[in-house]
Protein backbone atom coordinates (compact mmCIF):
# COMPACT_ATOMS: atom_id res chain seq x y z
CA UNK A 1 -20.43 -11.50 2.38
CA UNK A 2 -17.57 -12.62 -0.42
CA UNK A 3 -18.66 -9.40 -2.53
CA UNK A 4 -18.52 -6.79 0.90
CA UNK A 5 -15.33 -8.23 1.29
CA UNK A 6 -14.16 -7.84 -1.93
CA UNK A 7 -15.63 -4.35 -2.25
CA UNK A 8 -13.41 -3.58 0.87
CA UNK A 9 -10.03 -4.70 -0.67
CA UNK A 10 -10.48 -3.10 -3.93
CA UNK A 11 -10.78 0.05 -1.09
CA UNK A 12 -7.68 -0.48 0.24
CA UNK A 13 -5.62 -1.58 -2.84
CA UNK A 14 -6.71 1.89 -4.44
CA UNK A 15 -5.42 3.38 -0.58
CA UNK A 16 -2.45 1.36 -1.19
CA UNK A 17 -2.21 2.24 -4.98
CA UNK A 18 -2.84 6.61 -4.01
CA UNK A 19 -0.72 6.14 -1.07
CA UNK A 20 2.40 4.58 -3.20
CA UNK A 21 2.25 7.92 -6.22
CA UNK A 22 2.54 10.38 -2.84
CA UNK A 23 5.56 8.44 -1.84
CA UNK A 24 7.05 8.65 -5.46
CA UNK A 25 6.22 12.45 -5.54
CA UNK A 26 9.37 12.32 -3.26
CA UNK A 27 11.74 9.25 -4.42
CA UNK A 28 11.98 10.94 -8.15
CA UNK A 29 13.22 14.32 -6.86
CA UNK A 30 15.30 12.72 -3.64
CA UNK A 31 16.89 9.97 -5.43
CA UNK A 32 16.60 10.43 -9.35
CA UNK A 33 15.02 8.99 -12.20
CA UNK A 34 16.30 5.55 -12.06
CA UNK A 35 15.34 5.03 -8.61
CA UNK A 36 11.98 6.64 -9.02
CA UNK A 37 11.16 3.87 -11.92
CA UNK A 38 12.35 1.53 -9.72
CA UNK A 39 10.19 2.42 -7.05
CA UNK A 40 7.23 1.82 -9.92
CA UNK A 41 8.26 -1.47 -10.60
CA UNK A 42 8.98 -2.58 -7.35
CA UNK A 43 6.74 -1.09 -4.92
CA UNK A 44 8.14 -2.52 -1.50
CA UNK A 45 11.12 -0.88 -2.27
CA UNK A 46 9.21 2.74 -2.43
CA UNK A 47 7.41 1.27 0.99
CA UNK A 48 10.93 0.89 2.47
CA UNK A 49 12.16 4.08 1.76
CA UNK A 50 8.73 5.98 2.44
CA UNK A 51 9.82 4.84 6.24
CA UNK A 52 12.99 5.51 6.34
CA UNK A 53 12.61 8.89 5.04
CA UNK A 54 9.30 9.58 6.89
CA UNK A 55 10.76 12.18 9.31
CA UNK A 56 12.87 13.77 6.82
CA UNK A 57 9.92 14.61 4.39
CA UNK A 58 7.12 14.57 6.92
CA UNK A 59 4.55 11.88 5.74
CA UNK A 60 3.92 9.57 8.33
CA UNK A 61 0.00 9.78 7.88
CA UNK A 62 0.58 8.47 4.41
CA UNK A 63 2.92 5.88 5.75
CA UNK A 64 0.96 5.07 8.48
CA UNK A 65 -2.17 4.93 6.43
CA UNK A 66 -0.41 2.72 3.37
CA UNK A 67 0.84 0.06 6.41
CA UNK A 68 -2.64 0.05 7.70
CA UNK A 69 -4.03 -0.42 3.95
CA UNK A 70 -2.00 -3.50 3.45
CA UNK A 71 -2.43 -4.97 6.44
CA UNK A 72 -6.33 -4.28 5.58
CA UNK A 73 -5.78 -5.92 2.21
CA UNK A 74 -4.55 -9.39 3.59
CA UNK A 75 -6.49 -9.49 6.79
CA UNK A 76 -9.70 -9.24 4.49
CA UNK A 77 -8.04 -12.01 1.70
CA UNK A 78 -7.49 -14.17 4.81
CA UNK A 79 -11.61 -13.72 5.75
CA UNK A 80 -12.47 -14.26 1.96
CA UNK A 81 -10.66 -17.56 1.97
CA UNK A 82 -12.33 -19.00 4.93
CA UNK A 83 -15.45 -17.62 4.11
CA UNK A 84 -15.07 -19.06 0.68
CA UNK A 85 -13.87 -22.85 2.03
CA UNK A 86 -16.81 -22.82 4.69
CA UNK A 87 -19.90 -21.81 3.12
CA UNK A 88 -22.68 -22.37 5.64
């Protein structure tokens, strides 16, 4: 069970990870260089803007799909945990 669970969050952390370089495909060009390295370092900052600017460069199926990645991510961390503590 512990290594289908972790199988499934290295899934969506690679989502996560593909859906992140789409959203920087737009920061560099929309808000410069700076910003774009930024947005590398600190990726809830990219996440941020990816929804705010989700109508005005039409990706809310990547936005939609990185929330529902990370919500994946710790929803499956949580189950590892408790599967980990209780082993029956």
């Amino acid at each position: 069970m512990e290594a289908l669970l972790g199988l499934v969050s290295v899934a969506a952390s690679i989502v996560s990870l593909v859906c992140l370089i789409l959203v920087l495909l737009k920061l560099f060009p929309d808000k410069g260089v700076g910003w774009g390295i930024f947005g590398i370092f600190c990726g809830i900052y990219t996440f941020i803007w990816g929804w705010q600017n989700v109508d005005r460069h039409n990706f809310k199926n990547i936005m939609v799909l990185w929330s529902a990645a990370i919500a994946a991510n710790i929803v499956i961390r949580i189950l590892a945990i408790s599967v980990a503590n209780n082993p029956s």
